[in-house]
Protein backbone atom coordinates (compact mmCIF):
# COMPACT_ATOMS: atom_id res chain seq x y z
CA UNK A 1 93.16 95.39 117.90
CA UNK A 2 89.46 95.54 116.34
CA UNK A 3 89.55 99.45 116.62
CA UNK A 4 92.92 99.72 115.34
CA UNK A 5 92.46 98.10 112.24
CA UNK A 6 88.89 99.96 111.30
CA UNK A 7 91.27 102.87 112.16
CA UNK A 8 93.07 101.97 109.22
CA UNK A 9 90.63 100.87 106.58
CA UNK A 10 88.75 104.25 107.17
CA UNK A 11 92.39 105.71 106.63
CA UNK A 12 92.54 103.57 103.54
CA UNK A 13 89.97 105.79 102.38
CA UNK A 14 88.17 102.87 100.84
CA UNK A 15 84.38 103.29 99.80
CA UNK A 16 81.50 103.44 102.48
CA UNK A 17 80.05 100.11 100.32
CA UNK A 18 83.12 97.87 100.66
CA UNK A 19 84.49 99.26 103.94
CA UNK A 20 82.95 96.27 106.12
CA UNK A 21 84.08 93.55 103.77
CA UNK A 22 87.35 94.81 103.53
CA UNK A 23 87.52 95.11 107.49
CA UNK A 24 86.70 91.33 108.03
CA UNK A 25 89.15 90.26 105.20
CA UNK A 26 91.83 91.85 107.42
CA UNK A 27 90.85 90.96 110.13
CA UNK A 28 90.87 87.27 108.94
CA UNK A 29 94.47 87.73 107.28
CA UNK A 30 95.85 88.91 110.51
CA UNK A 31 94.82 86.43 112.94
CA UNK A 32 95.85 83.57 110.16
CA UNK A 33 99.13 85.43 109.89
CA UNK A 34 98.92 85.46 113.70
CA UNK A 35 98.13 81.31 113.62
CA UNK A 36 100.88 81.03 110.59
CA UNK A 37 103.80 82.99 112.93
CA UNK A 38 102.35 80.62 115.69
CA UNK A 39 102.79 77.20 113.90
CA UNK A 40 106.33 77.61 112.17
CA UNK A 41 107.79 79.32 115.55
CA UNK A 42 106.78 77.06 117.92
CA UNK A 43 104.25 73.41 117.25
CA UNK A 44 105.80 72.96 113.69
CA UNK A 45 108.64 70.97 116.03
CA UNK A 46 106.11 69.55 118.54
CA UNK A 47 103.56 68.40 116.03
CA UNK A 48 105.72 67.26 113.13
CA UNK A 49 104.67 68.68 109.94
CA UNK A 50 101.57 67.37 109.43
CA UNK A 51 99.25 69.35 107.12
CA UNK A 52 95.90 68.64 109.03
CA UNK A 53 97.48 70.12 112.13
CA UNK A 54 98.67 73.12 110.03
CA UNK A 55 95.51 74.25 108.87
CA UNK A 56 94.04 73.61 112.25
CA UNK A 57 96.51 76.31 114.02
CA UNK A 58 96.25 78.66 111.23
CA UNK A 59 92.25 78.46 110.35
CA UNK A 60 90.84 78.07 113.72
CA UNK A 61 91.93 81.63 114.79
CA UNK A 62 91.59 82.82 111.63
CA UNK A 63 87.76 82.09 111.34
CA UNK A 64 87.42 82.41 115.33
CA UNK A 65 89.04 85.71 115.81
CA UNK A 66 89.26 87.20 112.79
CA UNK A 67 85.67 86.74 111.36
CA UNK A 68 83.26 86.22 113.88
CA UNK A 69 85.12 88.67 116.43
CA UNK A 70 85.32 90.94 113.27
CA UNK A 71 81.52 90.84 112.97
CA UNK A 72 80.79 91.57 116.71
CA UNK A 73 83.17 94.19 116.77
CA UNK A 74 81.81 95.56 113.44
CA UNK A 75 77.89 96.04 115.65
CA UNK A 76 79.65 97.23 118.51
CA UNK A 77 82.02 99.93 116.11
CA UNK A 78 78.56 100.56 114.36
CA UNK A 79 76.10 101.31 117.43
């Protein structure tokens, strides 16, 4: 999943400066899309709709996954 997505920033063609960033804000919006598909398909009707639950499902991959498994990924693309 890592690999594919700096697959397609490189393809993006974006510059060598902002190519990291832009890889960990992806990376970020697709595991909170990810948490987001997660919460309205399936705990939206066992949790209620409580907020504080909501931004638990959706951040907590988000930052997990998406960031700080971005960032390890990013040494292990870059070594």
């Amino acid at each position: 999943m890592y690999r594919l997505i700096w697959k397609y920033v490189n393809k993006l063609g974006v510059k060598q400066k902002y190519r990291q960033y832009f890889y960990l804000f992806l990376c970020t919006l697709v595991f909170a899309f990810a948490g987001a598909a997660v919460w309205f398909i399936f705990l939206k009707d066992l949790l209620g709709d409580s907020v504080k639950w909501m931004i638990c499902v959706i951040g907590f991959p988000s930052v997990i996954f998406g960031f700080l498994c971005g960032v390890f990924a990013l040494f292990k693309i870059d070594q």
